[in-house]
Structure formats: structure tokens, C-alpha cells
C-alpha atoms as a PDB file:
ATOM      1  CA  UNK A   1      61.488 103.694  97.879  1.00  0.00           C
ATOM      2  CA  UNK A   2      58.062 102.436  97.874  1.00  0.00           C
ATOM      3  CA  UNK A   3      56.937 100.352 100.707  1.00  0.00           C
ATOM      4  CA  UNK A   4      53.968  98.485 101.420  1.00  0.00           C
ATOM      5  CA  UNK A   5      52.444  99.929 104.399  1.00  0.00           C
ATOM      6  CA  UNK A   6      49.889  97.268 106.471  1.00  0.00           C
ATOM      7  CA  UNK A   7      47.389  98.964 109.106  1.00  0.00           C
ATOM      8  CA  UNK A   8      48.376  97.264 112.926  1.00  0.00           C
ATOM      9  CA  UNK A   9      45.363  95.001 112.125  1.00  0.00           C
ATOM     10  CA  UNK A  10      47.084  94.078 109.196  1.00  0.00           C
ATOM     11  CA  UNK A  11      50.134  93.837 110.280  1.00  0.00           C
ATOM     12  CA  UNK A  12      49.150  91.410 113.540  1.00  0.00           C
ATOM     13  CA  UNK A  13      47.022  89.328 110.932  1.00  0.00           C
ATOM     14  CA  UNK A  14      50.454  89.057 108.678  1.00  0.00           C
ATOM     15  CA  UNK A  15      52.884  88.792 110.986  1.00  0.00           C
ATOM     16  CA  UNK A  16      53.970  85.157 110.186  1.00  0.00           C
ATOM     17  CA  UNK A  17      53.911  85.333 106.586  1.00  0.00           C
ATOM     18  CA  UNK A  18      56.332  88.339 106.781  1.00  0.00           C
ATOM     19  CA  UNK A  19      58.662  87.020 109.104  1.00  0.00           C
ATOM     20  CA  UNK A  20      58.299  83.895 106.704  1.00  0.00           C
ATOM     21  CA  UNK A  21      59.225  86.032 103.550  1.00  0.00           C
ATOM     22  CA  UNK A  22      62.343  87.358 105.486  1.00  0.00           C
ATOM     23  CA  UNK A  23      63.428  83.802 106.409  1.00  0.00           C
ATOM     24  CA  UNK A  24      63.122  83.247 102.165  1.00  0.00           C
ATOM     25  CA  UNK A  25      65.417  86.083 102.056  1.00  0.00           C
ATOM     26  CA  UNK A  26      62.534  88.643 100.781  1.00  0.00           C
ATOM     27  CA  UNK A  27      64.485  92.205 101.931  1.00  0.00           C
ATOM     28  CA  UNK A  28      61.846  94.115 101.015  1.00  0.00           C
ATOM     29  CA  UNK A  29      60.422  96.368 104.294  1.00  0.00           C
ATOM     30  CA  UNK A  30      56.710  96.570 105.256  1.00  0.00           C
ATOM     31  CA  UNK A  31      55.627  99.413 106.979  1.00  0.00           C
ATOM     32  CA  UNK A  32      52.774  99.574 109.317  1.00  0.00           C
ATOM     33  CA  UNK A  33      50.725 102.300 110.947  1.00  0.00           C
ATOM     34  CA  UNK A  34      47.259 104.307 110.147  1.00  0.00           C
ATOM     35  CA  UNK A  35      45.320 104.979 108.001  1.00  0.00           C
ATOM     36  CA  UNK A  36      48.292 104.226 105.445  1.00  0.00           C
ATOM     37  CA  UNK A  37      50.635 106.391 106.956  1.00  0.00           C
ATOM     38  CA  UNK A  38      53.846 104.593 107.578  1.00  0.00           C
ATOM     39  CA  UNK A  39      54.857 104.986 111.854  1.00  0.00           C
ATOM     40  CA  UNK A  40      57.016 101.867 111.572  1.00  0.00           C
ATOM     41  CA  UNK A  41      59.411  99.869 109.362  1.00  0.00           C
ATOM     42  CA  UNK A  42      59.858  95.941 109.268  1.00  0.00           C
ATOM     43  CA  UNK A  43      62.988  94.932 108.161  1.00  0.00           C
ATOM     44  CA  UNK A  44      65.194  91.364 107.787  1.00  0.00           C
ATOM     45  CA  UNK A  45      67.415  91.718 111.211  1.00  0.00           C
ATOM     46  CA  UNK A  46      70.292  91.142 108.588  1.00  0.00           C
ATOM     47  CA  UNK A  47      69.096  94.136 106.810  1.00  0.00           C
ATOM     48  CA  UNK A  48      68.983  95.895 110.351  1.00  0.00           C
ATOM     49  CA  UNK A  49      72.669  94.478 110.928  1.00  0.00           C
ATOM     50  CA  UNK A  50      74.082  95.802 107.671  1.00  0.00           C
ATOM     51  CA  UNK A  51      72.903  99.834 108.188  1.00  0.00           C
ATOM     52  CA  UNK A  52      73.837  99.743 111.548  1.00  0.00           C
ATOM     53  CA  UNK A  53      77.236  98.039 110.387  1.00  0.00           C
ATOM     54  CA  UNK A  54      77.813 101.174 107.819  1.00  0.00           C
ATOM     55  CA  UNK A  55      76.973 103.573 110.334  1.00  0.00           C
ATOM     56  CA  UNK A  56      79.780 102.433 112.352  1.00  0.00           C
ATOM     57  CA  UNK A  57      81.810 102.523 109.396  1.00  0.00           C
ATOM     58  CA  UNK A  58      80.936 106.027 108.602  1.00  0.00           C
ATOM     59  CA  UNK A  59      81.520 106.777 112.442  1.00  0.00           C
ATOM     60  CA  UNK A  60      84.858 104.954 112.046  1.00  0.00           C
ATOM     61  CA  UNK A  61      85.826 107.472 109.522  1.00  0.00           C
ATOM     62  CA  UNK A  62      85.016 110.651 110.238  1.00  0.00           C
ATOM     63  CA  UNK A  63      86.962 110.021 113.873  1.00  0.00           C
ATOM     64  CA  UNK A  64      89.624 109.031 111.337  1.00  0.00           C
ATOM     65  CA  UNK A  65      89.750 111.976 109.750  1.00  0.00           C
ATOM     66  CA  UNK A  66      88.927 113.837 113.101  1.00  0.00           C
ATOM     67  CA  UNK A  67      92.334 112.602 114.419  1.00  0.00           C
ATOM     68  CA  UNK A  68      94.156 112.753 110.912  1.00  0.00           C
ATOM     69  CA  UNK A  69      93.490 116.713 111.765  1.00  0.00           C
ATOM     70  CA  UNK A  70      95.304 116.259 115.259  1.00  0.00           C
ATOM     71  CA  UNK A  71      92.103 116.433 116.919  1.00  0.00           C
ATOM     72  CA  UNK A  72      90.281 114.082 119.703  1.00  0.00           C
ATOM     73  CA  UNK A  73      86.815 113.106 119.760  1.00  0.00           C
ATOM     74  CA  UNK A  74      85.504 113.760 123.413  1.00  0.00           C
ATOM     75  CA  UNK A  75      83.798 110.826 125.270  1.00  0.00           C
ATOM     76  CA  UNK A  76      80.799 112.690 125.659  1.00  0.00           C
ATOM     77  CA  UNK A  77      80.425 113.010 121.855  1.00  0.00           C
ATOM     78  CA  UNK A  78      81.365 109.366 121.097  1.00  0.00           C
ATOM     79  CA  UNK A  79      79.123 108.268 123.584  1.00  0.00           C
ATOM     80  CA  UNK A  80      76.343 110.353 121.726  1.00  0.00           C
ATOM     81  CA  UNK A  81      77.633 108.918 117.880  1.00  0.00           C
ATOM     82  CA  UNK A  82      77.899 105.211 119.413  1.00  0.00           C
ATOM     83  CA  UNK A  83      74.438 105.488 120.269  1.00  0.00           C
ATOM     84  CA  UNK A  84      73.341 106.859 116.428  1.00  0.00           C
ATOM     85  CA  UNK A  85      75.668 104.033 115.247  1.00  0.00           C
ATOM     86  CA  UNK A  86      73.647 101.521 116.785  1.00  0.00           C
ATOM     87  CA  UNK A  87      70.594 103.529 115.635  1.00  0.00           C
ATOM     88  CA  UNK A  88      69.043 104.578 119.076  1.00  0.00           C
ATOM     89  CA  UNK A  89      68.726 107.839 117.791  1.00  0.00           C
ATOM     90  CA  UNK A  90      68.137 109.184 114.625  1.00  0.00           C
ATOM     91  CA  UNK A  91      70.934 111.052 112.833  1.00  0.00           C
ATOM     92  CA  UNK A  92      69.082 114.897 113.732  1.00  0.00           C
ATOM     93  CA  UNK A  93      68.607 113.802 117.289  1.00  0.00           C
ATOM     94  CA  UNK A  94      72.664 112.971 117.197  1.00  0.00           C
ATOM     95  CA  UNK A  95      73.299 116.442 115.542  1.00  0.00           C
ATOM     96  CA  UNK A  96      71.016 118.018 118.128  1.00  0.00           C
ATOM     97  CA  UNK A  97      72.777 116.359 121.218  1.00  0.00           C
ATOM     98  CA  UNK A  98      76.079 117.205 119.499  1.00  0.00           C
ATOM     99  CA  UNK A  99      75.105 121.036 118.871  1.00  0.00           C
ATOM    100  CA  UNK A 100      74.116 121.087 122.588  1.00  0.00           C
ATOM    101  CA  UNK A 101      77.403 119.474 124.232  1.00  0.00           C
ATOM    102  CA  UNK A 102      79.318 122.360 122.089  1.00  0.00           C
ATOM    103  CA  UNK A 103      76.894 125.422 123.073  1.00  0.00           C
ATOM    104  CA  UNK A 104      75.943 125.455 119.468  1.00  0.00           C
END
């Protein structure tokens, strides 16, 4: 996906008109950073509310199928996935903190 990507100048100058798009129900992001280089991602908070809704679906299922195997997930590792469900961390730094609370 293509995004529009305002510099921080930009992005303080257009502030209000974005958050006015959003509150027209415009879903499209705007990213801002330097030099055109997208650091950041504006999004509706619905938007927002929806992916970190599916995550916890996702999450939802895979401890589904987790205990449909007879296994548990440990509390260390949902604590880890609750956090990437809520998108603190990114999906590799989940993997990562998984990998390293099995030795892997």
C-alpha cells in the first residue's frame, strides 16, 4: 500500500485536517518522518481498534489449537502474545521474546 508520507513539519502544520478526514471516516493512513521516509503511521483509532481486535483473534486461535493438541500455553508466553495482541511489540520482537523463554 501506498501512503502519503508528510515531513514532522508537515505533519504538525496538518494535523487538524487529518484528524478532520478521520472524523469523515477517510481510513486512509499518513505517514510522517524524513526526508520522505516513513518512521510513523497515522491511523483512524477505529482502524487501530480493528488490527489489534484480529490479533487477538488470531491469538485466540492458535491457543485454541495449542490446547486442541493437549497442550498449555505458559503465562510467561501469554503474557509476551497479550502484549503483541495489543501491538506493544511488533510480531518479530514477540517471536524473539518467545525463542528466548524456550532457549531457542
Amino acid at each position: 500500500m501506498l501512503i502519503e508520507t508528510l515531513s514532522v513539519r508537515e505533519a504538525r502544520e496538518q494535523l487538524s485536517s487529518v484528524l478532520e478526514r478521520f472524523r469523515n471516516g477517510d481510513r486512509t493512513p499518513v505517514g510522517v518522518g524524513s526526508h520522505r521516509r516513513t518512521e510513523a503511521v497515522m491511523i483512524p483509532v477505529e482502524v487501530f481498534d480493528e488490527l489489534t481486535a484480529e490479533r487477538a483473534r488470531s491469538l485466540s486461535q492458535a491457543e485454541a489449537s495449542v490446547r486442541a493438541e493437549g497442550l498449555t500455553v505458559g503465562a510467561d508466553v501469554e503474557s509476551v502474545t497479550q502484549r503483541w495482541a495489543r501491538g506493544e511489540i511488533s510480531t518479530g520482537q514477540m517471536r524473539e521474546l518467545v525463542r528466548r523463554l524456550y532457549g531457542a
